[in-house]
Protein backbone atom coordinates (compact mmCIF):
# COMPACT_ATOMS: atom_id res chain seq x y z
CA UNK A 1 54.26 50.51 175.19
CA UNK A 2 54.14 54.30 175.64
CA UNK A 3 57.86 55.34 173.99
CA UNK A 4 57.68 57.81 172.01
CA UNK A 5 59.10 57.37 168.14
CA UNK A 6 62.23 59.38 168.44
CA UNK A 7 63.17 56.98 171.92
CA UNK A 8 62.53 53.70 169.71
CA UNK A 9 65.93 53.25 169.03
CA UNK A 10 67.48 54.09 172.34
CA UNK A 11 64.84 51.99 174.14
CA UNK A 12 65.48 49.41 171.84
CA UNK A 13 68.96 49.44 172.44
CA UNK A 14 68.93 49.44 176.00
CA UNK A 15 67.13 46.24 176.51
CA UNK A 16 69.89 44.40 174.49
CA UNK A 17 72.14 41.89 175.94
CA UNK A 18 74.91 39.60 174.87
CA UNK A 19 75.77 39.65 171.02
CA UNK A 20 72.92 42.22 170.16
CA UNK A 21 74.65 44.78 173.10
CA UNK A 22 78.23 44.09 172.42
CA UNK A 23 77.06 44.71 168.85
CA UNK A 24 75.84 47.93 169.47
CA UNK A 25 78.62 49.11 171.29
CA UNK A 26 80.26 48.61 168.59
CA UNK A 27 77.97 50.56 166.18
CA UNK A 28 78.02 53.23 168.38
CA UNK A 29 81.65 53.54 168.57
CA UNK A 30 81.81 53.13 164.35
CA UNK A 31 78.78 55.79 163.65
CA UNK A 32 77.13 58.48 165.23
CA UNK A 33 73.71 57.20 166.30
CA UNK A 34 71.81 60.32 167.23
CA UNK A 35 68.88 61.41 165.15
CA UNK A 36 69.00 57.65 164.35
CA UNK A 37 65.75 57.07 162.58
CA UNK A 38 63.94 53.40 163.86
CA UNK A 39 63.66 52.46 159.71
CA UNK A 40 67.70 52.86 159.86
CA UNK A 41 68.53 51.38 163.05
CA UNK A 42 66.53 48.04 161.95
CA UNK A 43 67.81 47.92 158.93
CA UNK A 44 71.32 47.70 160.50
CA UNK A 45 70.07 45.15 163.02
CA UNK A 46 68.55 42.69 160.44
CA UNK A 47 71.53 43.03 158.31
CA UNK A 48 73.54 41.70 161.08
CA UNK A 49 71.51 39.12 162.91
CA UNK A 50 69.20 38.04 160.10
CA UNK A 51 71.21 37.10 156.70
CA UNK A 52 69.65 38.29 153.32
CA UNK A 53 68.57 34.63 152.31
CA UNK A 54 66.41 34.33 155.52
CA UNK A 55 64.66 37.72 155.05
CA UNK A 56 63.88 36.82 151.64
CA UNK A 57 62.16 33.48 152.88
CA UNK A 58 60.02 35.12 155.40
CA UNK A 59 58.88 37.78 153.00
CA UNK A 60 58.07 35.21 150.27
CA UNK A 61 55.93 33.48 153.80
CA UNK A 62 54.14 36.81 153.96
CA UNK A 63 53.34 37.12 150.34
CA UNK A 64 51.44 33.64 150.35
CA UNK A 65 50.16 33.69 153.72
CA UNK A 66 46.85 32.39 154.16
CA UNK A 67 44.87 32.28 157.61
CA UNK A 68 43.42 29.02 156.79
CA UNK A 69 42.72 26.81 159.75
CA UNK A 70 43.61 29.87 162.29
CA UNK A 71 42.06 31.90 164.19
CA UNK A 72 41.95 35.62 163.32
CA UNK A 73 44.05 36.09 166.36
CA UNK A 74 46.77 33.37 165.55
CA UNK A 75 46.49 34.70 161.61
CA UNK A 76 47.24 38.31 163.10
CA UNK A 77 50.05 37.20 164.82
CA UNK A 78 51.43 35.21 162.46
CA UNK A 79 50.34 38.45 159.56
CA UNK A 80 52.48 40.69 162.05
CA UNK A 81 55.77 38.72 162.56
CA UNK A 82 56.06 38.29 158.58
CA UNK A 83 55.37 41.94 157.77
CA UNK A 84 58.10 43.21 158.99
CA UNK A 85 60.24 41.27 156.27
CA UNK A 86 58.33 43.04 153.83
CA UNK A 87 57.40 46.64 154.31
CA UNK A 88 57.48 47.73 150.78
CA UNK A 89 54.62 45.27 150.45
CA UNK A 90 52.34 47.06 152.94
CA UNK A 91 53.70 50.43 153.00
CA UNK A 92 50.10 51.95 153.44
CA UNK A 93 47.57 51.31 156.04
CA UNK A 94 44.90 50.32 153.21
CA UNK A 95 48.04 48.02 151.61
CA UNK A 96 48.45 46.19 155.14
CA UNK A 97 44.18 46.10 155.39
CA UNK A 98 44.15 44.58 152.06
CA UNK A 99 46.54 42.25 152.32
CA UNK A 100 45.34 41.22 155.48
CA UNK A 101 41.78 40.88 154.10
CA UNK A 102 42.94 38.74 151.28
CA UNK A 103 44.63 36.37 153.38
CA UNK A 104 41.10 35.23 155.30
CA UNK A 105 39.38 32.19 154.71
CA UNK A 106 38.52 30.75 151.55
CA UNK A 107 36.01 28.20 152.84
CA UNK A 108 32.36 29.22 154.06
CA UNK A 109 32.82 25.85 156.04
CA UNK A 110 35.69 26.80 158.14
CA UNK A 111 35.00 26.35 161.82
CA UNK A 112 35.43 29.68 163.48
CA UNK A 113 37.18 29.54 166.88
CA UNK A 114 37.05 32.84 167.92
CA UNK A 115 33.33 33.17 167.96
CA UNK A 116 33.05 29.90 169.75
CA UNK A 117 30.78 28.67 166.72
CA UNK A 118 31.12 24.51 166.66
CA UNK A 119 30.48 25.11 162.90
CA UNK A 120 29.89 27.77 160.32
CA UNK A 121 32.40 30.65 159.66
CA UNK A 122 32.56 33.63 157.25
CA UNK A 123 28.96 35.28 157.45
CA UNK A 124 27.25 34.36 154.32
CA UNK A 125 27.57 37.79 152.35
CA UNK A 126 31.24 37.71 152.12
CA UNK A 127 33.89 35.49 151.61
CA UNK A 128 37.13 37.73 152.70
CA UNK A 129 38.40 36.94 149.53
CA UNK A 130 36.23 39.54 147.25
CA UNK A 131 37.80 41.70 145.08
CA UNK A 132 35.29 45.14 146.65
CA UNK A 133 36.08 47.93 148.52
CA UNK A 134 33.37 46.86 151.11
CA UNK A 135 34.28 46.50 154.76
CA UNK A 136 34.58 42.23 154.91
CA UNK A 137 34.37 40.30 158.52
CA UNK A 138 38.40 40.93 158.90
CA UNK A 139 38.37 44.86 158.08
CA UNK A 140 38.78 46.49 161.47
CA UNK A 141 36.78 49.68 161.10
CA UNK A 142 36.13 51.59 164.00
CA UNK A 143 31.82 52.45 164.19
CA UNK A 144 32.87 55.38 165.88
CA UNK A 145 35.34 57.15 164.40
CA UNK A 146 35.48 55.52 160.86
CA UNK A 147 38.96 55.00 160.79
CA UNK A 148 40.20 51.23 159.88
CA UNK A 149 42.47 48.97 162.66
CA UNK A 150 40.43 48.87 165.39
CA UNK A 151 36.67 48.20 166.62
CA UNK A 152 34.56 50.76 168.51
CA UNK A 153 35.76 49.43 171.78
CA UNK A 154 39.27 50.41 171.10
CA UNK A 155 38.81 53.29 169.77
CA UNK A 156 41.52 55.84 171.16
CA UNK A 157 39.22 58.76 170.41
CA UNK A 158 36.07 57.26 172.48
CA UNK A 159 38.63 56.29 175.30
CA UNK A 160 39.19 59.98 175.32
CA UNK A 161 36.31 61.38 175.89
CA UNK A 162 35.37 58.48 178.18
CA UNK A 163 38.32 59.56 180.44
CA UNK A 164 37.31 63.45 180.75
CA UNK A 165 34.10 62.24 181.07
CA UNK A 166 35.32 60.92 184.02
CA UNK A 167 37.15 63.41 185.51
């Protein structure tokens, strides 16, 4: 979205309404809030709007998730809304990769939605479940730069140069 990390929490704050901005008010007027640090400031708001037995659910969800009969895109989406409940799980980029890779299909047969495939799935090779180091069909990793969480046509360092290429 283009904030920068030390406006999180003040951006965050000013698009509350209702409960979550009279709550805030009040925080404010109970604590100072600058230098607020984003891993603080949601910490306070999930102990208030999200009770302890409801986070533990969701991070138990994220601990067995499975994509199963998703897509990759409805897995990520559904992989990204449980993390949050449990960060200690996936405090590293490799963690979150890994647990992300472990979570793909299980079946060879699975019908694969996102390729537009009537019938197939994981490339034969690889099963996302292996227990290697090798890059499976669900480990982003960048062909340009090398670095894992994207694809070459996102990468943020070829966008770069395409732009003062450009200019």
């Amino acid at each position: 979205m283009g904030v920068l990390n030390e406006y999180w929490v003040e951006f965050a704050a000013f698009k509350f309404e209702g409960p979550a901005g009279a709550w805030w008010k009040h925080i404010r007027r109970m604590q100072d809030v600058e230098g607020m640090t984003w891993e603080q400031f949601e910490a306070l708001f999930n102990e208030q709007f999200f009770p302890q037995s409801y986070r533990d659910e969701k991070a138990m969800e994220f601990m067995g998730l499975q994509q199963g009969e998703m897509t990759v895109r409805e897995y990520e989406a559904r992989f990204n809304e449980l993390s949050r409940f449990a960060p200690s799980l996936i405090e590293s980029e490799r963690m979150k990769c890994l647990k992300f890779e472990k979570g793909g299909p299980q079946r060879n047969n699975r019908k694969s939605r996102d390729q537009g495939q009537g019938s197939g799935g994981v490339p034969s090779g690889s099963s996302g479940s292996s227990g290697s180091e090798k890059s499976g069909p669900y480990s982003f990793k960048c062909h340009h730069c090398g670095e894992l969480g994207h694809i070459k046509r996102n990468c943020p360092i070829r966008g770069q140069l395409v732009n003062q290429q450009t200019q």
